[in-house]
PDB file of N, CA and C in Angstrom:
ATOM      1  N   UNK A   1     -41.286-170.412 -83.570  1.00  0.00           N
ATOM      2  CA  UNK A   1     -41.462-170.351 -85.002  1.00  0.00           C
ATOM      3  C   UNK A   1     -42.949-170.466 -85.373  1.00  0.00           C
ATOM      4  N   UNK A   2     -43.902-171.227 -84.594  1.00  0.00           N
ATOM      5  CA  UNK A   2     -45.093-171.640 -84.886  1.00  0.00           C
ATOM      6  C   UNK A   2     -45.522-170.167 -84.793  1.00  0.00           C
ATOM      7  N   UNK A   3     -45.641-169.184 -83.677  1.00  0.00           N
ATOM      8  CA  UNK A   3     -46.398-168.156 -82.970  1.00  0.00           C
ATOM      9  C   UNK A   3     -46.003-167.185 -84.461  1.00  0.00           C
ATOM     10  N   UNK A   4     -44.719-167.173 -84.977  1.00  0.00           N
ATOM     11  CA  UNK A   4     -44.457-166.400 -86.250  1.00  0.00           C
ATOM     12  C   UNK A   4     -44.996-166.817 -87.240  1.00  0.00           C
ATOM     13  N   UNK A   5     -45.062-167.854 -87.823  1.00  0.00           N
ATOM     14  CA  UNK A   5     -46.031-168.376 -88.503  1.00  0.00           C
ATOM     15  C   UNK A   5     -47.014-167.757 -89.198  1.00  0.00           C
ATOM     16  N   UNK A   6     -48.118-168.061 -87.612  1.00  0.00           N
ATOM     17  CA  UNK A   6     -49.650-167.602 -87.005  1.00  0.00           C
ATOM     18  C   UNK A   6     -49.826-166.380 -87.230  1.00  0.00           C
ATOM     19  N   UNK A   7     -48.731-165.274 -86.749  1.00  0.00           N
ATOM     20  CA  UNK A   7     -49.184-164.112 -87.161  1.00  0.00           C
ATOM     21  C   UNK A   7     -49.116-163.864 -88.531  1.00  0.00           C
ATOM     22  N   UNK A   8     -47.887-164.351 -88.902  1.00  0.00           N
ATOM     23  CA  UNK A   8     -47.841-164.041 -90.702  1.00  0.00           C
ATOM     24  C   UNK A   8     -49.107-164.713 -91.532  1.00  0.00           C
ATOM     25  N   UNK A   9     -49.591-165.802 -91.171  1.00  0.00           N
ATOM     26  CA  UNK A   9     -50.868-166.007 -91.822  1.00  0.00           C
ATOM     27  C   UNK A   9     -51.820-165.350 -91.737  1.00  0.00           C
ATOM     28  N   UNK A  10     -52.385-164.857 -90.566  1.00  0.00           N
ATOM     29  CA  UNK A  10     -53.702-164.266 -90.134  1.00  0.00           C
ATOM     30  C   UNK A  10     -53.084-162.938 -90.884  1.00  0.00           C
ATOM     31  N   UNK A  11     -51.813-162.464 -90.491  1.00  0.00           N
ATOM     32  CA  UNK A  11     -52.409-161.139 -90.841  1.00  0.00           C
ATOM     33  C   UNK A  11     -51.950-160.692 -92.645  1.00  0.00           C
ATOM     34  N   UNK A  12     -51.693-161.989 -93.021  1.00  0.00           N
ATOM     35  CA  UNK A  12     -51.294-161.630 -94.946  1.00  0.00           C
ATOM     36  C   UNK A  12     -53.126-161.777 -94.516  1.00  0.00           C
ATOM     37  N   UNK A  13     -54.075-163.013 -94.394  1.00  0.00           N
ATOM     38  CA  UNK A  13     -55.323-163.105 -94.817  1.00  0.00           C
ATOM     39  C   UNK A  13     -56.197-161.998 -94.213  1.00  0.00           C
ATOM     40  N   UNK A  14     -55.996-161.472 -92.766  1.00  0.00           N
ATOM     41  CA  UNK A  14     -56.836-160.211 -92.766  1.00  0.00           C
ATOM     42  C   UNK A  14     -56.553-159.068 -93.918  1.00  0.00           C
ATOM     43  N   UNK A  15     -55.276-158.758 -94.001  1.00  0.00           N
ATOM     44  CA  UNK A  15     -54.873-157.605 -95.203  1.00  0.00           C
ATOM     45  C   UNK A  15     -55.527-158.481 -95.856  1.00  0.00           C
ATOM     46  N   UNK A  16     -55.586-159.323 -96.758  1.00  0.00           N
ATOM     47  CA  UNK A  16     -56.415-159.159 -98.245  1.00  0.00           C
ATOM     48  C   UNK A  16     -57.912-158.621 -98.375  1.00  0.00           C
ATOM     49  N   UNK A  17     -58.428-158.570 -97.010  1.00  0.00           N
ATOM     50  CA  UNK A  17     -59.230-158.483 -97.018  1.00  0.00           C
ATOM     51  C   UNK A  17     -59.824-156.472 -96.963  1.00  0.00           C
ATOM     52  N   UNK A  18     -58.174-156.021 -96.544  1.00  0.00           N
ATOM     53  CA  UNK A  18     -58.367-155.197 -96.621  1.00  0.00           C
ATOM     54  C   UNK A  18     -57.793-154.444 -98.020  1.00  0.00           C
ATOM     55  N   UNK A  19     -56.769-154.985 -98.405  1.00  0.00           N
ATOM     56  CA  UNK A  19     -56.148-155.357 -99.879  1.00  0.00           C
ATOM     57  C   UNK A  19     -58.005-154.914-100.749  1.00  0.00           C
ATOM     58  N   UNK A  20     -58.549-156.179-100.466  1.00  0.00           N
ATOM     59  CA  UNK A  20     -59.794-155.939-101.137  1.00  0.00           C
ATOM     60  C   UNK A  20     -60.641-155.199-101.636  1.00  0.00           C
ATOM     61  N   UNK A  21     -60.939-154.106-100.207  1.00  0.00           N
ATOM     62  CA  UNK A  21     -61.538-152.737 -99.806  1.00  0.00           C
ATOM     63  C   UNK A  21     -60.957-152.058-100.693  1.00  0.00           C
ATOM     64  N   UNK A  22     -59.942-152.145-100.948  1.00  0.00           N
ATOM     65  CA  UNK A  22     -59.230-150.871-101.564  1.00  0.00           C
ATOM     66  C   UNK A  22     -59.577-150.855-102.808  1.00  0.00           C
ATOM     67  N   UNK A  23     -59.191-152.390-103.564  1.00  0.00           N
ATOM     68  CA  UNK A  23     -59.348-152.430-104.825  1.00  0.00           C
ATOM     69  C   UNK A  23     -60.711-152.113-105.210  1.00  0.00           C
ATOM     70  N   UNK A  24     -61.522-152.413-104.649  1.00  0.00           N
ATOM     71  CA  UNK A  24     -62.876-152.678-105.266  1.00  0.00           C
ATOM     72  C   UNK A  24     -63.343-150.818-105.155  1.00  0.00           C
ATOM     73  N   UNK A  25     -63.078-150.262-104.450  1.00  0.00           N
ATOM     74  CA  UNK A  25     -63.079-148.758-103.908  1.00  0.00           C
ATOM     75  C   UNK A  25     -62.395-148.364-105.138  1.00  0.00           C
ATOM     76  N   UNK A  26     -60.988-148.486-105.996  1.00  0.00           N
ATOM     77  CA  UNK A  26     -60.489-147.934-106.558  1.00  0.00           C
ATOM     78  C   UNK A  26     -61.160-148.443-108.257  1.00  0.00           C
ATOM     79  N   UNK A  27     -61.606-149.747-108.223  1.00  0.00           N
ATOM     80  CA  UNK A  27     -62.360-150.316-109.370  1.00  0.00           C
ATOM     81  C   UNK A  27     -63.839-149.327-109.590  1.00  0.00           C
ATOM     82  N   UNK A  28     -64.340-149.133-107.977  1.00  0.00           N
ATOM     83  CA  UNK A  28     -65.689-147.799-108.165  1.00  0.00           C
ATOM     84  C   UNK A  28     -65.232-146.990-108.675  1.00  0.00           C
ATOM     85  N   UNK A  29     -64.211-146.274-108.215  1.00  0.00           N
ATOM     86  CA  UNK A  29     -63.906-144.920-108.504  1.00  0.00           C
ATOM     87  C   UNK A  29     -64.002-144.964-109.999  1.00  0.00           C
ATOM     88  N   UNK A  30     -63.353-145.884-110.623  1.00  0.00           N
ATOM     89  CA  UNK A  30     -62.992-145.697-112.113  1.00  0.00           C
ATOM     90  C   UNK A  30     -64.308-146.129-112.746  1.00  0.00           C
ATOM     91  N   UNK A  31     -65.103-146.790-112.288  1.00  0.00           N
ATOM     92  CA  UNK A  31     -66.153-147.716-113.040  1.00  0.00           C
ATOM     93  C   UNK A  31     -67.088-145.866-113.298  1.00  0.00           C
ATOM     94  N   UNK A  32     -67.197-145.363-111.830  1.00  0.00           N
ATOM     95  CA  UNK A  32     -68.133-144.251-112.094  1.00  0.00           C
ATOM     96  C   UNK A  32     -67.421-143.339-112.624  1.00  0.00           C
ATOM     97  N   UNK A  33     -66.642-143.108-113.115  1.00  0.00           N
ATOM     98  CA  UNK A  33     -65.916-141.732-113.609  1.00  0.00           C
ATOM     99  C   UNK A  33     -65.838-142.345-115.317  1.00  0.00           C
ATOM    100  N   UNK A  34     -66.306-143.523-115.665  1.00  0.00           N
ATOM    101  CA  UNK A  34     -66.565-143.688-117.261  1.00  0.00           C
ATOM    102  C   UNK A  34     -64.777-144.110-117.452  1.00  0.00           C
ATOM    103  N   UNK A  35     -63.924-144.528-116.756  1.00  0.00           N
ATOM    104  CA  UNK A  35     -62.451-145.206-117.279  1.00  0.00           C
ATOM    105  C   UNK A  35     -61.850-144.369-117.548  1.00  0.00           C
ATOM    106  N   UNK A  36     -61.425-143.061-116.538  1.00  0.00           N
ATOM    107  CA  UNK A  36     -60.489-142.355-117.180  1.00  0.00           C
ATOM    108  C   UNK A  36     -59.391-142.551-116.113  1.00  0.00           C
ATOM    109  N   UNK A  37     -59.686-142.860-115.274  1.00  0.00           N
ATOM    110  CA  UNK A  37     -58.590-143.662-114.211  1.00  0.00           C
ATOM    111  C   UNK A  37     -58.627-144.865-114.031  1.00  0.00           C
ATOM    112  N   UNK A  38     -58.428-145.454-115.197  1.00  0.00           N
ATOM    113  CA  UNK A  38     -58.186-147.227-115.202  1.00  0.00           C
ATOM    114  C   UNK A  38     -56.637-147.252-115.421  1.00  0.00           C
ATOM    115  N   UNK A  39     -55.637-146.324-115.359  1.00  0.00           N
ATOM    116  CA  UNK A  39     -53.923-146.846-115.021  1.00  0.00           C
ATOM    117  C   UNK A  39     -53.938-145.595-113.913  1.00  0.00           C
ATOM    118  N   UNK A  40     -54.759-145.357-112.933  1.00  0.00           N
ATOM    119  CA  UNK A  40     -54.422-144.237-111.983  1.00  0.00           C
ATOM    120  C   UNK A  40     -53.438-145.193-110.641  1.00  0.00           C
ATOM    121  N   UNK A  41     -52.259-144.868-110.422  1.00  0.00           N
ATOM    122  CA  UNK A  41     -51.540-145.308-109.599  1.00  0.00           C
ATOM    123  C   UNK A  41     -51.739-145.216-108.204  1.00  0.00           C
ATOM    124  N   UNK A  42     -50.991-146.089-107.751  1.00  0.00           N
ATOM    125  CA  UNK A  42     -51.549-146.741-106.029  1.00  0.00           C
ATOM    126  C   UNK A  42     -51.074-145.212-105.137  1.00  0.00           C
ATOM    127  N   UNK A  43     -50.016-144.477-105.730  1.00  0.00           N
ATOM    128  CA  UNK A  43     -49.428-143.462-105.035  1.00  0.00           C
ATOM    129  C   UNK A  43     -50.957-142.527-104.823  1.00  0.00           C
ATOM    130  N   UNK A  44     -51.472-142.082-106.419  1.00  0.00           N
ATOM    131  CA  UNK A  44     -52.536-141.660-106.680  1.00  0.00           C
ATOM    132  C   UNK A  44     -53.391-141.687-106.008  1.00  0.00           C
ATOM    133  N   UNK A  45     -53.849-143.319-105.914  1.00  0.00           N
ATOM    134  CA  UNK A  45     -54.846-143.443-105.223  1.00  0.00           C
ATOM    135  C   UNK A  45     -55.044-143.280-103.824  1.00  0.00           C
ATOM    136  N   UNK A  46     -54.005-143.686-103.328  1.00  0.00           N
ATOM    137  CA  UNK A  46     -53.822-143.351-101.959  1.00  0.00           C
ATOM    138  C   UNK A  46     -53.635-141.887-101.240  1.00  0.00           C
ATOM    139  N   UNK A  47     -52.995-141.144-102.114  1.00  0.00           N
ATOM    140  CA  UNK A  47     -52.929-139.594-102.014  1.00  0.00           C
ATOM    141  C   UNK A  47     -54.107-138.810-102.571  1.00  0.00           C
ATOM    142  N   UNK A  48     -54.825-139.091-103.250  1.00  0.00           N
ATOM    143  CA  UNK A  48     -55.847-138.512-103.400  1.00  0.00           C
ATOM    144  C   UNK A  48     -57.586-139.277-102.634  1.00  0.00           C
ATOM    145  N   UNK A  49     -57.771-140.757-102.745  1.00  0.00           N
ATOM    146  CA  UNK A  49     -58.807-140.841-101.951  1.00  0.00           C
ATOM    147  C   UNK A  49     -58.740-141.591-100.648  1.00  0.00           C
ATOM    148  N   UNK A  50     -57.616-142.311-100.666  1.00  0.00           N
ATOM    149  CA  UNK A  50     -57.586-142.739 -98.888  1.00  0.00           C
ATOM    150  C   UNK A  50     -56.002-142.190 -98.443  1.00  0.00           C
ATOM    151  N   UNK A  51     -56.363-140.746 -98.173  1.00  0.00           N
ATOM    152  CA  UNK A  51     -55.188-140.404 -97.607  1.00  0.00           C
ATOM    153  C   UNK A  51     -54.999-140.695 -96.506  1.00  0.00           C
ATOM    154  N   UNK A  52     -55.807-140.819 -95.408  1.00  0.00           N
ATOM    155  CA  UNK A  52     -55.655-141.718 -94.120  1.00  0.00           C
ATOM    156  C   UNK A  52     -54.323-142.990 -94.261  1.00  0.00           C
ATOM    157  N   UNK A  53     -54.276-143.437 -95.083  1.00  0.00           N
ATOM    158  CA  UNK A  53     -53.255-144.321 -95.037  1.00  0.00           C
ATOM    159  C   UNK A  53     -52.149-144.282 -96.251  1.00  0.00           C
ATOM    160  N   UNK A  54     -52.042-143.092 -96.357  1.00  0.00           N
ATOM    161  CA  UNK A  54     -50.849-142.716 -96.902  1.00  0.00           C
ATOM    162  C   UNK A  54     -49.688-142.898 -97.051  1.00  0.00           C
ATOM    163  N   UNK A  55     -49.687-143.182 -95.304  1.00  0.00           N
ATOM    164  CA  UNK A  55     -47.997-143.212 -94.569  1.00  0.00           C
ATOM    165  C   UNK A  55     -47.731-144.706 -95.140  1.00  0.00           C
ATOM    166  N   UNK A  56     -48.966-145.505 -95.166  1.00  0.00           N
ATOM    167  CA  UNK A  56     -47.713-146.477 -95.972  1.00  0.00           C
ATOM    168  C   UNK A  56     -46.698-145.854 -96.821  1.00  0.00           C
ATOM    169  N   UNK A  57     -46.236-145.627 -97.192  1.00  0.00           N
ATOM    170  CA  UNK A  57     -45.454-145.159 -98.326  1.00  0.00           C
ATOM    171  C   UNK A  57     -44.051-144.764 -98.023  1.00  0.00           C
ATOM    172  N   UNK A  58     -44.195-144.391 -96.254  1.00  0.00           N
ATOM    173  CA  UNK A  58     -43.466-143.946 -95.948  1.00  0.00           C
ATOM    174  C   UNK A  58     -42.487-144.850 -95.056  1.00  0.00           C
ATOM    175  N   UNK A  59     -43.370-145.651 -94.510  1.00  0.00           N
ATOM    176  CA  UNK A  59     -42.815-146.998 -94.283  1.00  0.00           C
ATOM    177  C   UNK A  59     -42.304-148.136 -95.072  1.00  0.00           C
ATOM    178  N   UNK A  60     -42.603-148.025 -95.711  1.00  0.00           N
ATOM    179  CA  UNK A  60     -42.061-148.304 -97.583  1.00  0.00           C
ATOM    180  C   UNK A  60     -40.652-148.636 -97.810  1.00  0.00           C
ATOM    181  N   UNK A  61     -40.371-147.136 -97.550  1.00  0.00           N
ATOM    182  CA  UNK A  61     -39.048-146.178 -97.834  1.00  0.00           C
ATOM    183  C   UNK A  61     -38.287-146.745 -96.940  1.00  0.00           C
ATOM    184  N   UNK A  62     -39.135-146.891 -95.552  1.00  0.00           N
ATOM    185  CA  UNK A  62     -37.924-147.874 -94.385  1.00  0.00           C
ATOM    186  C   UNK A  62     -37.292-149.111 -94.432  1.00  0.00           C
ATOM    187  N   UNK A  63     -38.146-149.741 -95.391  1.00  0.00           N
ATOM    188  CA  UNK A  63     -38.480-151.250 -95.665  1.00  0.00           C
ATOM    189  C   UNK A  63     -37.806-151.950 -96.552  1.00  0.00           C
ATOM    190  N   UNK A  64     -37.716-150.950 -97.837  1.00  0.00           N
ATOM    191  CA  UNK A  64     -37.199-151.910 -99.029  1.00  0.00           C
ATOM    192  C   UNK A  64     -36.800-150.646 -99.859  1.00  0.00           C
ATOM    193  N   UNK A  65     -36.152-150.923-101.141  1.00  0.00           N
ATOM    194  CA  UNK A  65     -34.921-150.206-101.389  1.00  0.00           C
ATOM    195  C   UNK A  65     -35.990-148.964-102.256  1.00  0.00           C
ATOM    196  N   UNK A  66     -35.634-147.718-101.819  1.00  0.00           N
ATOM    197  CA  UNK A  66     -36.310-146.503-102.894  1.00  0.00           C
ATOM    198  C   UNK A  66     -36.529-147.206-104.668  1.00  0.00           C
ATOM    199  N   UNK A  67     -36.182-147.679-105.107  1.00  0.00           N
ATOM    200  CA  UNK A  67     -36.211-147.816-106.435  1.00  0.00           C
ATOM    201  C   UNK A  67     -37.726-148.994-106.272  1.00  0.00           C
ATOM    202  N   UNK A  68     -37.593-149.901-105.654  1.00  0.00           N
ATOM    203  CA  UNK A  68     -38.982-151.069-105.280  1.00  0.00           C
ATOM    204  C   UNK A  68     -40.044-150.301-105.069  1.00  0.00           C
ATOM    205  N   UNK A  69     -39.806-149.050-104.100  1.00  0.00           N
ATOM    206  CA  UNK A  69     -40.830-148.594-103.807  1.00  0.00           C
ATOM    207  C   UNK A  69     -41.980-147.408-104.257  1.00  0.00           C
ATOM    208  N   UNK A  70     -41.026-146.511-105.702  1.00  0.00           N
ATOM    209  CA  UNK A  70     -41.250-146.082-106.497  1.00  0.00           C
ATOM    210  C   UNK A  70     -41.783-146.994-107.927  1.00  0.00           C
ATOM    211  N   UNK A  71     -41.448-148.073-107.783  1.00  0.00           N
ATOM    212  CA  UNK A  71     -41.739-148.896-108.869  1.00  0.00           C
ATOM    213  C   UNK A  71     -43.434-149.585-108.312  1.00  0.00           C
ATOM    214  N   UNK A  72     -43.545-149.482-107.014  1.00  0.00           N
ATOM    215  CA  UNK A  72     -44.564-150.274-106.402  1.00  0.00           C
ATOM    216  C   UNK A  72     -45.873-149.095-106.534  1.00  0.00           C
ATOM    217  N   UNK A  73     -45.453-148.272-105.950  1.00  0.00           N
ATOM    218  CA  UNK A  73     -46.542-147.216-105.914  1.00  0.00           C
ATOM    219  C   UNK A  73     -46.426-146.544-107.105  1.00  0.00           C
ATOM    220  N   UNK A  74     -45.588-146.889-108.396  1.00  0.00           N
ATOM    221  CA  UNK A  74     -46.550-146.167-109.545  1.00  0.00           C
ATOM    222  C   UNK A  74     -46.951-147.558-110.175  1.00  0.00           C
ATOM    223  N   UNK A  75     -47.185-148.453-109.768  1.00  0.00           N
ATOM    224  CA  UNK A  75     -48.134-149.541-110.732  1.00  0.00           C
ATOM    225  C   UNK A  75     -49.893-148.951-110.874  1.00  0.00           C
ATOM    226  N   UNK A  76     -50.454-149.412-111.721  1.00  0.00           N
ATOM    227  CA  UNK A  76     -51.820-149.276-111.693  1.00  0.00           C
ATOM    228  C   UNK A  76     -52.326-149.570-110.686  1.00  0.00           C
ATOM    229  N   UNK A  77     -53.513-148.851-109.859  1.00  0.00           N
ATOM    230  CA  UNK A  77     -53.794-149.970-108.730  1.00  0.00           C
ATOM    231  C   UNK A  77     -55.276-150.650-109.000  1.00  0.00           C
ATOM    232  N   UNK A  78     -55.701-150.542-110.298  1.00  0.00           N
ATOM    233  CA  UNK A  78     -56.594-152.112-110.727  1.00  0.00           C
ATOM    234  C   UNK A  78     -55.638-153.250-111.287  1.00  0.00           C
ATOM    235  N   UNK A  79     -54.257-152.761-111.312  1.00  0.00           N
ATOM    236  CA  UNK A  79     -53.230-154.301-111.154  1.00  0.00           C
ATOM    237  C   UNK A  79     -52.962-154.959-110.021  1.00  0.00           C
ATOM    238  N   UNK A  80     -52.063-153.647-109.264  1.00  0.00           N
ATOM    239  CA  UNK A  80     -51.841-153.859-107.872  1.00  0.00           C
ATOM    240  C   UNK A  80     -52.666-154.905-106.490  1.00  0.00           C
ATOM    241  N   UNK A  81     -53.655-154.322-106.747  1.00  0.00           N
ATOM    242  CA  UNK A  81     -54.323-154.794-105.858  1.00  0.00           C
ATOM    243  C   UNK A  81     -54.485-156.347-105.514  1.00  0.00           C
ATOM    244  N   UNK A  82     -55.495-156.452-107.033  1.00  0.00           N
ATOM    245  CA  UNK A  82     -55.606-158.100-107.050  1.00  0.00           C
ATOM    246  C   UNK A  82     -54.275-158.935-107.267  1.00  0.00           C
ATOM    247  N   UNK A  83     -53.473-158.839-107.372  1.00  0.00           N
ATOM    248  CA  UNK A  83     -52.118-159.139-107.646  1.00  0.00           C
ATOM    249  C   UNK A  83     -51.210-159.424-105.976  1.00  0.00           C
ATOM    250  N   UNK A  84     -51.648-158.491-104.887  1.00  0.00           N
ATOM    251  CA  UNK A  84     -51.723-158.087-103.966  1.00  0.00           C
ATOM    252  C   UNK A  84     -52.246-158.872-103.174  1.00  0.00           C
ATOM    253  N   UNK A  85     -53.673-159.462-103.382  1.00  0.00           N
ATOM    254  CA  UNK A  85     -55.064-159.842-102.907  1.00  0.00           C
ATOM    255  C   UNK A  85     -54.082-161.525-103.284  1.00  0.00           C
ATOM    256  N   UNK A  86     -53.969-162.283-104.095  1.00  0.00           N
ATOM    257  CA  UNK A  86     -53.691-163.002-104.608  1.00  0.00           C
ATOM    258  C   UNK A  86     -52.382-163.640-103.545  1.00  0.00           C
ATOM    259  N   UNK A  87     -51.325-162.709-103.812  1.00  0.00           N
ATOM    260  CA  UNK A  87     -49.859-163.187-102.798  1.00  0.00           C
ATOM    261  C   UNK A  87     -50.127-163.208-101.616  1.00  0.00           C
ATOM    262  N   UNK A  88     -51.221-162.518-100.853  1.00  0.00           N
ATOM    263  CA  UNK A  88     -51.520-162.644 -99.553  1.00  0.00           C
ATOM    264  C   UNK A  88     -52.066-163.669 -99.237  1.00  0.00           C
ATOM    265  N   UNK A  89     -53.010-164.275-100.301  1.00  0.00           N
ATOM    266  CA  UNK A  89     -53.513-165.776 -99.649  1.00  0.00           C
ATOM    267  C   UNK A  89     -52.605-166.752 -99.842  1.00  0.00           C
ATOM    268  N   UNK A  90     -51.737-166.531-100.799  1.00  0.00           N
ATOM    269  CA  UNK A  90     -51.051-167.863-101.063  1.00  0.00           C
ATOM    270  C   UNK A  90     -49.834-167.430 -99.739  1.00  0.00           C
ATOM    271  N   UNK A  91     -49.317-166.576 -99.359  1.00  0.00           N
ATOM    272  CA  UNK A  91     -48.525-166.662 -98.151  1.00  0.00           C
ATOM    273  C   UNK A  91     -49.574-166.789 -97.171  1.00  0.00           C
ATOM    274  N   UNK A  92     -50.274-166.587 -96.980  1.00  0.00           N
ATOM    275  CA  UNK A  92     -51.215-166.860 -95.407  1.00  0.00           C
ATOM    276  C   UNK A  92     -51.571-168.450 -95.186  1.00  0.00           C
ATOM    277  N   UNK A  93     -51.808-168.736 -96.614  1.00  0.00           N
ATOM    278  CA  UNK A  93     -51.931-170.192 -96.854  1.00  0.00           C
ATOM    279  C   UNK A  93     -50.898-170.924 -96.378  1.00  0.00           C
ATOM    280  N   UNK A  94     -50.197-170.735 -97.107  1.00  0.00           N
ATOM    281  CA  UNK A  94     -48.433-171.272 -96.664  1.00  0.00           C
ATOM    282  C   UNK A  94     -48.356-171.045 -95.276  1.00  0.00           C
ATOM    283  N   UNK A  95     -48.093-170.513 -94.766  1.00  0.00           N
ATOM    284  CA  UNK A  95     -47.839-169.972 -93.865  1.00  0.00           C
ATOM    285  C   UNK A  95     -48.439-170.859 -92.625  1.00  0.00           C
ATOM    286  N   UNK A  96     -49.927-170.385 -92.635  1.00  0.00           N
ATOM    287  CA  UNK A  96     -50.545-171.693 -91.568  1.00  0.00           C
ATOM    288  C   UNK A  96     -50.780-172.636 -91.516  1.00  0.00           C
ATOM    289  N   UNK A  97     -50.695-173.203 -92.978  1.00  0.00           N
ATOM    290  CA  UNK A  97     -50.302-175.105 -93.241  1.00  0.00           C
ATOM    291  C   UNK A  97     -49.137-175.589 -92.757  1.00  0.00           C
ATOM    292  N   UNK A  98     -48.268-175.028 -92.218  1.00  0.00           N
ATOM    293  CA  UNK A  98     -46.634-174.708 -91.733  1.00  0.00           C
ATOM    294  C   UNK A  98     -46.960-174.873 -89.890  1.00  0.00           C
ATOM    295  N   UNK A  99     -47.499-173.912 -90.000  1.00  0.00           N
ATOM    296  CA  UNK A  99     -47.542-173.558 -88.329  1.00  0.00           C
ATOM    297  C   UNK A  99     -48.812-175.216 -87.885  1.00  0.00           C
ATOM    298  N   UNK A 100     -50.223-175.469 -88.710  1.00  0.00           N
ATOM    299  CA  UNK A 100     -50.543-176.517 -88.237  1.00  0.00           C
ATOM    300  C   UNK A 100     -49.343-177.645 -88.188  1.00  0.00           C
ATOM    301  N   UNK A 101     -48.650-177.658 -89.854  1.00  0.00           N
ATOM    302  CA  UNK A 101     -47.564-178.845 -89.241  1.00  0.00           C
ATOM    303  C   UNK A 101     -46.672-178.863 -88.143  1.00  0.00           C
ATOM    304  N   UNK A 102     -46.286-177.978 -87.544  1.00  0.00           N
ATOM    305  CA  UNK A 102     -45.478-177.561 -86.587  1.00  0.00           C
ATOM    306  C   UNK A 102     -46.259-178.127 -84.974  1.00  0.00           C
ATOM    307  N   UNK A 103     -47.900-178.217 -85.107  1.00  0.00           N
ATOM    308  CA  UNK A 103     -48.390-177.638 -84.242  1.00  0.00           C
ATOM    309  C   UNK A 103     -48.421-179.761 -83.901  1.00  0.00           C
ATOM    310  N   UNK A 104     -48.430-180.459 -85.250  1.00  0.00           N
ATOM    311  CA  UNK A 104     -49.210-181.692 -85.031  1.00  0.00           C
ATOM    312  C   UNK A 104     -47.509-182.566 -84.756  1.00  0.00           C
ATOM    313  N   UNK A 105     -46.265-181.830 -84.311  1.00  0.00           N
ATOM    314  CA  UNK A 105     -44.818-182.669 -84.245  1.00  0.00           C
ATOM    315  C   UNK A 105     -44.572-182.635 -82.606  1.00  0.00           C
TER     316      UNK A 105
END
């Protein structure tokens, strides 16, 4: 249980970090284009400037029910993100305050 933990912490806190990248990438995009994509969606964003990781989306679909995942990828993604950024620390947090208690029984 500890070793599950460990990974679920490290890797919610590495993703935010990549969580991060994104947002702040998708906060440029809009900052330089004068706000005309300040509700441009995560589908959006991801299909048009980091299509490299697209396939999330598609793993998505494997994951959790079509309706979550259509609801997920059309949120804004200057919501998304930090919102995103946010649940990842507080589970990574959780998570390895858990696995140290585990570690000190």
């Amino acid at each position: 249980m500890r070793l599950f933990l460990l990974i679920l912490g490290w890797s919610s806190v590495v993703g935010s970090f990549g969580d991060g990248g994104l947002g702040l990438y998708a906060f440029w995009l809009t900052w330089q284009n004068d706000w005309p994509w300040l509700m441009l969606s995560v589908d959006e964003f991801l299909k048009q400037f980091v299509a490299i990781i697209y396939w999330v989306k598609q793993v998505a679909y494997y994951v959790l029910p079509e309706s979550i995942v259509t609801w997920l990828f059309g949120l804004p993604a200057l919501i998304y993100f930090p919102v995103r950024i946010g649940m990842s620390i507080v589970i990574g947090w959780w998570a390895l305050t858990k696995a140290a208690q585990l570690a000190q029984q």
